[in-house]
PDB file of N, CA and C in Angstrom:
ATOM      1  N   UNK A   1     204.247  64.183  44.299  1.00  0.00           N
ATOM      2  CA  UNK A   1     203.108  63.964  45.165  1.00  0.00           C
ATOM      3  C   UNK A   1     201.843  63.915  44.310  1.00  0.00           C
ATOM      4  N   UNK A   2     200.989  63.240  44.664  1.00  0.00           N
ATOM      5  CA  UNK A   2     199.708  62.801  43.741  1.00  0.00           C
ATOM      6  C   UNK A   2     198.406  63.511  44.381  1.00  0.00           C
ATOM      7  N   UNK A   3     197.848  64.239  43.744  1.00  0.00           N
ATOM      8  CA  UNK A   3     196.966  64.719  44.412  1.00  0.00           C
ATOM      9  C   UNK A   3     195.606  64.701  43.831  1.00  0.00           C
ATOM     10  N   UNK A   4     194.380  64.055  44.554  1.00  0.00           N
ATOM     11  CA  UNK A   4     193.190  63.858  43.926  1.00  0.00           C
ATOM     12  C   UNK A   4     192.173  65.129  44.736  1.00  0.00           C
ATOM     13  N   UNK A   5     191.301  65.479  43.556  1.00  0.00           N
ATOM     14  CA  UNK A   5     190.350  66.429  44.099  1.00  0.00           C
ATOM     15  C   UNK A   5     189.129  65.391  43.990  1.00  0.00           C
ATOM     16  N   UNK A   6     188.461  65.815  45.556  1.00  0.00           N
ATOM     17  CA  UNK A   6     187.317  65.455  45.954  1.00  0.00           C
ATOM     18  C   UNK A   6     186.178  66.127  45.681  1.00  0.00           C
ATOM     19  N   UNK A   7     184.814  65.290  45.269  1.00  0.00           N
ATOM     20  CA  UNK A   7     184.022  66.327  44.687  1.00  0.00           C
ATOM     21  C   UNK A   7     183.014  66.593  46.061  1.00  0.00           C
ATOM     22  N   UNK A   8     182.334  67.840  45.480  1.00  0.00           N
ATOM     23  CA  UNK A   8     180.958  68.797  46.657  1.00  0.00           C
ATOM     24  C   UNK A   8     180.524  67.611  47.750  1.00  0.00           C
ATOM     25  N   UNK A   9     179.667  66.411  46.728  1.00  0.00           N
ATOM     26  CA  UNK A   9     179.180  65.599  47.406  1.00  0.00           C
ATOM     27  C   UNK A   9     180.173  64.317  48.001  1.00  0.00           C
ATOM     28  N   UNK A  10     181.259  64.170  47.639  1.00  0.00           N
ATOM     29  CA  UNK A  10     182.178  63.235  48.294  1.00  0.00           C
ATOM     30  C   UNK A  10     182.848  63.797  49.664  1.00  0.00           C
ATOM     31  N   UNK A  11     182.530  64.976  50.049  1.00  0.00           N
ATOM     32  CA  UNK A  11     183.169  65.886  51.267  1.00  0.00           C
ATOM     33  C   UNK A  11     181.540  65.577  51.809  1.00  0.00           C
ATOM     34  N   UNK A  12     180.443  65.403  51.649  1.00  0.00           N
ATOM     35  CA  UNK A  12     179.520  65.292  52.468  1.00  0.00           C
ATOM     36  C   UNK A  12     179.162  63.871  53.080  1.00  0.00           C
ATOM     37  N   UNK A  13     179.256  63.079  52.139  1.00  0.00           N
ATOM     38  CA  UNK A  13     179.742  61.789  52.865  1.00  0.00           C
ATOM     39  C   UNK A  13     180.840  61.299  53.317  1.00  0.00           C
ATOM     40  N   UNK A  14     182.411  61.933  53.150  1.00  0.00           N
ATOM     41  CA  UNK A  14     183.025  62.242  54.067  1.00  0.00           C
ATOM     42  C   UNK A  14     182.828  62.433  55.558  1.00  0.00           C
ATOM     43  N   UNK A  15     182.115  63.705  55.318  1.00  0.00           N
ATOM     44  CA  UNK A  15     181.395  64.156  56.788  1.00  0.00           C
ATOM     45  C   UNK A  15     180.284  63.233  57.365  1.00  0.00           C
ATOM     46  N   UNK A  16     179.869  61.988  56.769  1.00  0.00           N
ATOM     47  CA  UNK A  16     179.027  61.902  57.316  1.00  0.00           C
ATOM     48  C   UNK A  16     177.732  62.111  57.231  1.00  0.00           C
ATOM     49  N   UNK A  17     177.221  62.596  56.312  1.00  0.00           N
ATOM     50  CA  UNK A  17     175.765  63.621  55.619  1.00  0.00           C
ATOM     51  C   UNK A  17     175.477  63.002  54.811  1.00  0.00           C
ATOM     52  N   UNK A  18     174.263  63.126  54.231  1.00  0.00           N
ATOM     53  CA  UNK A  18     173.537  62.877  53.380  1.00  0.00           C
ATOM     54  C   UNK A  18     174.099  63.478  52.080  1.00  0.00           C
ATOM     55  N   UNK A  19     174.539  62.814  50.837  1.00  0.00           N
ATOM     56  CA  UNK A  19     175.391  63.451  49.654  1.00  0.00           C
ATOM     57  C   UNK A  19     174.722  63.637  48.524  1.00  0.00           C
ATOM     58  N   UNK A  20     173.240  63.159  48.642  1.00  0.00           N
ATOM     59  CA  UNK A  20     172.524  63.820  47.437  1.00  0.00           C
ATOM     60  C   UNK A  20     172.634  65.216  47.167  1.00  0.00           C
ATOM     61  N   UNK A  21     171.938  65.657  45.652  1.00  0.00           N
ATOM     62  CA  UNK A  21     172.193  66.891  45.490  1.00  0.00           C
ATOM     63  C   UNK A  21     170.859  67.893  46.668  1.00  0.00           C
ATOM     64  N   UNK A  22     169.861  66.824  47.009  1.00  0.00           N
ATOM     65  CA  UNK A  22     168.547  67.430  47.601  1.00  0.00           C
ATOM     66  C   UNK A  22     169.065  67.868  48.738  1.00  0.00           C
ATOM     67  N   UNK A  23     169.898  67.142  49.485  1.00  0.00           N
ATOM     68  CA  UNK A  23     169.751  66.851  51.020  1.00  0.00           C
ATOM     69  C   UNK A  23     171.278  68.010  51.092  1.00  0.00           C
ATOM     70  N   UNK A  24     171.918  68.238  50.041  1.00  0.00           N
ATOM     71  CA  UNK A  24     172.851  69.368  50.380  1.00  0.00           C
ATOM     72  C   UNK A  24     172.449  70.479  49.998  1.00  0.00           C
ATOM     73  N   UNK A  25     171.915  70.669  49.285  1.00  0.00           N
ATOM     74  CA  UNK A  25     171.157  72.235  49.232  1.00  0.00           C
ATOM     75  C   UNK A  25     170.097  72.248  50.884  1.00  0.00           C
ATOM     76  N   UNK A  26     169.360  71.489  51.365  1.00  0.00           N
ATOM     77  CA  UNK A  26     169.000  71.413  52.416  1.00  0.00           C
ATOM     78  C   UNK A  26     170.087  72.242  53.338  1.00  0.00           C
ATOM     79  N   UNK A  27     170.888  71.060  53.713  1.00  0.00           N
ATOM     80  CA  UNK A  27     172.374  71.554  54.587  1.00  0.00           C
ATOM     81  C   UNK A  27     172.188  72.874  54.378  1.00  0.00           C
ATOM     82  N   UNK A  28     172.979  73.216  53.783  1.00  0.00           N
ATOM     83  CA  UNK A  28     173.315  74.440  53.021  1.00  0.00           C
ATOM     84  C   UNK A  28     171.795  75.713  53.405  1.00  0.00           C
ATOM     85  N   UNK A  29     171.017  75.251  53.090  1.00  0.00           N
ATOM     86  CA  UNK A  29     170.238  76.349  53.376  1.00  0.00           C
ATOM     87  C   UNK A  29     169.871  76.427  54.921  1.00  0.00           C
ATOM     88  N   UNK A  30     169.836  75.625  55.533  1.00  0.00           N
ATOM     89  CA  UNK A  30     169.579  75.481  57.204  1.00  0.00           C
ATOM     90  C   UNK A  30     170.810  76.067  57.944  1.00  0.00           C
ATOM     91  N   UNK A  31     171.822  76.004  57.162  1.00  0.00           N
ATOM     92  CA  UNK A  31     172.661  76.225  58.073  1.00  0.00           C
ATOM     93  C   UNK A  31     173.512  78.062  57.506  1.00  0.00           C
ATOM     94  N   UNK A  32     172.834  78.119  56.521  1.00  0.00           N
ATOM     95  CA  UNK A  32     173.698  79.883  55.946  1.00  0.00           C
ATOM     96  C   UNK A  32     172.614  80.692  56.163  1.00  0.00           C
ATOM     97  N   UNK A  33     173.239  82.122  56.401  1.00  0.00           N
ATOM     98  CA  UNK A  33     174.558  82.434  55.826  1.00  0.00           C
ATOM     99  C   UNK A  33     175.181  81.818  57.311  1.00  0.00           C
ATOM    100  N   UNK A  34     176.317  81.175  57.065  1.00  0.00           N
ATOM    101  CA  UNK A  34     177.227  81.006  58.346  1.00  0.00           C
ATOM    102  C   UNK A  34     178.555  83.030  58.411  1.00  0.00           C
ATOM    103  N   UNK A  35     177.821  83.309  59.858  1.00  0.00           N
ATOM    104  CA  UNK A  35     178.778  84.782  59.951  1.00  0.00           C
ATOM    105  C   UNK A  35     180.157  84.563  59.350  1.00  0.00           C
ATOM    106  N   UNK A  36     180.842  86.176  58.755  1.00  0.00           N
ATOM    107  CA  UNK A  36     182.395  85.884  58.771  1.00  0.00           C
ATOM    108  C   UNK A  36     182.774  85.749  59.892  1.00  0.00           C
ATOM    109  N   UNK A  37     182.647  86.265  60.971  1.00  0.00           N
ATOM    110  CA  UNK A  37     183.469  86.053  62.518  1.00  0.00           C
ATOM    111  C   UNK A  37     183.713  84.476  62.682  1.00  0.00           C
ATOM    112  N   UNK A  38     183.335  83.520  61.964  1.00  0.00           N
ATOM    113  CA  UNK A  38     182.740  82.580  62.641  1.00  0.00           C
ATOM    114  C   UNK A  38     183.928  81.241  61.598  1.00  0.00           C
ATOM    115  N   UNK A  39     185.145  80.893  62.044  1.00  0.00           N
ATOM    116  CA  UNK A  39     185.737  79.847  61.115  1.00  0.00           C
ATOM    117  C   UNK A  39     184.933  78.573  61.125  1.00  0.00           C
ATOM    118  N   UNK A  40     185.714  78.424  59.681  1.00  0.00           N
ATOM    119  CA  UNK A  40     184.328  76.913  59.372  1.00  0.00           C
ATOM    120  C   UNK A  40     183.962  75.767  60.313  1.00  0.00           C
ATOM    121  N   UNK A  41     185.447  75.533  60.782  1.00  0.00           N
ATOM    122  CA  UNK A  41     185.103  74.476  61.417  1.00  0.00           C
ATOM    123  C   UNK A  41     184.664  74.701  63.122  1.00  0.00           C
ATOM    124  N   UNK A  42     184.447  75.733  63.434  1.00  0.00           N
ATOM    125  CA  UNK A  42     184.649  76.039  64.365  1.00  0.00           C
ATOM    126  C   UNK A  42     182.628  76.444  64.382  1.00  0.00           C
ATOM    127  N   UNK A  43     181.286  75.935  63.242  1.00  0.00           N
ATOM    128  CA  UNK A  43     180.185  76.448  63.298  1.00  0.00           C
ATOM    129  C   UNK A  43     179.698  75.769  64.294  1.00  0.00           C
ATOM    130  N   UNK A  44     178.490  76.252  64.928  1.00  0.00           N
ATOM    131  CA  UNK A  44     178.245  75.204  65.509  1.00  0.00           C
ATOM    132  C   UNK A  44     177.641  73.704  65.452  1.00  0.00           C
ATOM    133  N   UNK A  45     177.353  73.530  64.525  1.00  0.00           N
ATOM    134  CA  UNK A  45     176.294  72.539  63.866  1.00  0.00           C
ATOM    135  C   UNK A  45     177.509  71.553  63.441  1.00  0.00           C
ATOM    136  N   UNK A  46     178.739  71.101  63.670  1.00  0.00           N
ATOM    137  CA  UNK A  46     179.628  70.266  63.381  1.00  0.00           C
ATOM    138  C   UNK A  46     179.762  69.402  64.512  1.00  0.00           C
ATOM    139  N   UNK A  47     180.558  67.928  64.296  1.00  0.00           N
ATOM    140  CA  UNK A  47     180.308  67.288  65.423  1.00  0.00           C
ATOM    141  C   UNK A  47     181.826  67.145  65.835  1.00  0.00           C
ATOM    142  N   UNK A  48     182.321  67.164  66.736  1.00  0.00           N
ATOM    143  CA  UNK A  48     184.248  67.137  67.291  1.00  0.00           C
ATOM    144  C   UNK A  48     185.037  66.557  66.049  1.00  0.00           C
ATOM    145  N   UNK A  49     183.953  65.361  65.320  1.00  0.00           N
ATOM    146  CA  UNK A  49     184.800  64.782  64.141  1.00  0.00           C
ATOM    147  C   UNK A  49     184.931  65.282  62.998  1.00  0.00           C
ATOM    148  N   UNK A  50     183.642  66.128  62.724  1.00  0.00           N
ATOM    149  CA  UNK A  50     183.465  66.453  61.842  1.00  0.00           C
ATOM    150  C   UNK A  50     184.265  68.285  61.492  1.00  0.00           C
ATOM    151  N   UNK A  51     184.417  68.858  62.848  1.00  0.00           N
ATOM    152  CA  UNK A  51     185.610  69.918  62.674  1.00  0.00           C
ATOM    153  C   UNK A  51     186.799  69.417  62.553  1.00  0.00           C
ATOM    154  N   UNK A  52     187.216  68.500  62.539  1.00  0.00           N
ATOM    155  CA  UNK A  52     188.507  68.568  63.513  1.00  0.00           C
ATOM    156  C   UNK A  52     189.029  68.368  61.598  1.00  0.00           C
ATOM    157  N   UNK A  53     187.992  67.209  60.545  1.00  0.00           N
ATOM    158  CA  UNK A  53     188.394  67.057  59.443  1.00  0.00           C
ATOM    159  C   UNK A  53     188.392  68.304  58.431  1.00  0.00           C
ATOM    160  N   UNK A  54     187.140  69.073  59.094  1.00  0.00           N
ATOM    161  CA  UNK A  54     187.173  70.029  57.664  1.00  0.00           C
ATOM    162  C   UNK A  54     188.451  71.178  58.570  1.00  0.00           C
ATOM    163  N   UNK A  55     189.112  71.126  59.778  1.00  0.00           N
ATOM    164  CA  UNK A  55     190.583  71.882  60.073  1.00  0.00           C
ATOM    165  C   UNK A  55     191.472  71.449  59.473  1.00  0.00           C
ATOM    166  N   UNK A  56     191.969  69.987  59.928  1.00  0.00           N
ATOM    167  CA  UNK A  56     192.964  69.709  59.247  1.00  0.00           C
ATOM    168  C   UNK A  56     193.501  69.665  57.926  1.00  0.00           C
ATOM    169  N   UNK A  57     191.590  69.913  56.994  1.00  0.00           N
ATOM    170  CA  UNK A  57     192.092  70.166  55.759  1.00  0.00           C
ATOM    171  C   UNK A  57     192.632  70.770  54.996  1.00  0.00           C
ATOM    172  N   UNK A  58     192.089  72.096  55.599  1.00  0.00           N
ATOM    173  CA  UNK A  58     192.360  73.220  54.868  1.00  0.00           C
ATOM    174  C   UNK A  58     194.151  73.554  56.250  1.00  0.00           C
ATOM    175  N   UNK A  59     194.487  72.790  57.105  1.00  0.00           N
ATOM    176  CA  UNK A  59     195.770  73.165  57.138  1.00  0.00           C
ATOM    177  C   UNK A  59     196.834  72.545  56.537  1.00  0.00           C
ATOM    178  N   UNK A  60     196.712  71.067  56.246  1.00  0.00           N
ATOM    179  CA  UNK A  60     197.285  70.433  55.555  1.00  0.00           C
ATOM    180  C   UNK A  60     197.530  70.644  54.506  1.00  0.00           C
ATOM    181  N   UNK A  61     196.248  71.431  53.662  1.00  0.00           N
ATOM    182  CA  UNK A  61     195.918  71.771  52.380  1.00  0.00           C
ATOM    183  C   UNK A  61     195.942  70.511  51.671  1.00  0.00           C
ATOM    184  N   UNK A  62     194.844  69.271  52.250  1.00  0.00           N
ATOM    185  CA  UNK A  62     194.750  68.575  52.126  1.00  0.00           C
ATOM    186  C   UNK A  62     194.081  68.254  50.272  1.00  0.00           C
ATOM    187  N   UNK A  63     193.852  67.216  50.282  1.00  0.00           N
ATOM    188  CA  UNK A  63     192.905  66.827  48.793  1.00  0.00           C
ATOM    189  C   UNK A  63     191.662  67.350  48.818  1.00  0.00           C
ATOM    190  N   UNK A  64     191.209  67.225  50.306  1.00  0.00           N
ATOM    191  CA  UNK A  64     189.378  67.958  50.737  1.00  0.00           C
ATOM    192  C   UNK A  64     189.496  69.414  50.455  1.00  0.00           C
ATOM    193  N   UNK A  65     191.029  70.356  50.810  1.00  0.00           N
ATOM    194  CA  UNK A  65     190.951  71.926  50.511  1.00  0.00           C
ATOM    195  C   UNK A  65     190.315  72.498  49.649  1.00  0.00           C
ATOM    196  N   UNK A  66     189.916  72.383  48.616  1.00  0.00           N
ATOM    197  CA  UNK A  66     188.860  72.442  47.559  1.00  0.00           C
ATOM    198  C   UNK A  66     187.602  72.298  47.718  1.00  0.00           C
ATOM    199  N   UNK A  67     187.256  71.281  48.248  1.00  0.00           N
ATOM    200  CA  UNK A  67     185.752  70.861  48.566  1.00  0.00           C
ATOM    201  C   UNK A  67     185.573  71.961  49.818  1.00  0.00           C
ATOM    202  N   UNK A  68     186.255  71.738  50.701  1.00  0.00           N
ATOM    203  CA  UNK A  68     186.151  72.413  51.977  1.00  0.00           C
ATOM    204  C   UNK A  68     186.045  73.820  51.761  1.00  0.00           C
ATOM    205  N   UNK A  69     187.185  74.407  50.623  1.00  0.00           N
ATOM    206  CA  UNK A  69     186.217  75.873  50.694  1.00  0.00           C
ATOM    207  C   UNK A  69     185.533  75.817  50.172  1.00  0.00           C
ATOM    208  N   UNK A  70     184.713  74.963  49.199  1.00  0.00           N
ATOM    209  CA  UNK A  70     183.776  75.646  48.060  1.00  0.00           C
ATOM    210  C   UNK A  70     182.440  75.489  49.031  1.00  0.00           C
ATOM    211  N   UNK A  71     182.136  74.210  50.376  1.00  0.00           N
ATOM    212  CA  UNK A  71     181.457  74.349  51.438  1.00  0.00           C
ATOM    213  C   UNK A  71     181.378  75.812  52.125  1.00  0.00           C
ATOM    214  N   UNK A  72     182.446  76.429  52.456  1.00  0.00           N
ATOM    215  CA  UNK A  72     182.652  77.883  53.126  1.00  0.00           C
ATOM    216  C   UNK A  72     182.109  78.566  52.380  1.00  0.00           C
ATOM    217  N   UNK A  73     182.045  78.222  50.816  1.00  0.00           N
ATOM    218  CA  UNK A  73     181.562  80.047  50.414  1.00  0.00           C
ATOM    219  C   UNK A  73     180.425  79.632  50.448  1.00  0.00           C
ATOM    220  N   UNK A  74     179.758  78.373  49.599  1.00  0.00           N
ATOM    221  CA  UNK A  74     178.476  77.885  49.929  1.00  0.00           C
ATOM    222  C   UNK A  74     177.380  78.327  51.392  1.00  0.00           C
ATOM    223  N   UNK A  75     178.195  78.218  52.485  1.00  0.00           N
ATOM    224  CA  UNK A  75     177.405  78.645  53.427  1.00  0.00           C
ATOM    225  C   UNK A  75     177.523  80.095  54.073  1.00  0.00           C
ATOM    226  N   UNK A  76     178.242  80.666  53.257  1.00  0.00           N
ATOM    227  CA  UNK A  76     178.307  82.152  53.453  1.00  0.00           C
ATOM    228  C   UNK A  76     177.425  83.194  52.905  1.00  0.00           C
ATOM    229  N   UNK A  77     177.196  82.081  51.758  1.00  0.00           N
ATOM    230  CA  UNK A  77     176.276  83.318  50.410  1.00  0.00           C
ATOM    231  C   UNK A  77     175.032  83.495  51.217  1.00  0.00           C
ATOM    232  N   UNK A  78     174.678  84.812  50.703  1.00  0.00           N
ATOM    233  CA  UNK A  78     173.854  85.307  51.723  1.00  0.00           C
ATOM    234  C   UNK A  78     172.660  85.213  50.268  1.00  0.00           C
TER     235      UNK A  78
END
């Protein structure tokens, strides 16, 4: 099986977002710390499409699983 890792900013245009380095530290700061109670895809600031990809990733343990957590701790750091 072949597996490619996706980088920080290729999971943001993935999603849909703006993938500069400006406009994700933005993200990122508007939207953390995101609570632990609170699973990623499940914040509120996601759109039906945009959970449903960063779920399936990390269940699939997709190519995004990487990007997708390094997003989670990103918006956790307090």
């Amino acid at each position: 099986m072949e597996t490619t890792e996706h980088s920080f900013a290729n999971l943001f245009a993935q999603l849909g977002l703006a993938n500069d380095e400006e406009s994700i530290q933005a993200f990122i700061q508007e939207h953390s710390p995101l609570h632990d109670s609170i699973d990623l895809h499940c914040a509120p600031f996601w759109t039906v499409a945009q959970a449903n990809m960063i779920r399936e990733s990390l269940k699939a343990d997709s190519d995004w699983a990487i990007a997708v957590d390094q997003l989670n701790v990103s918006l956790r750091a307090r």
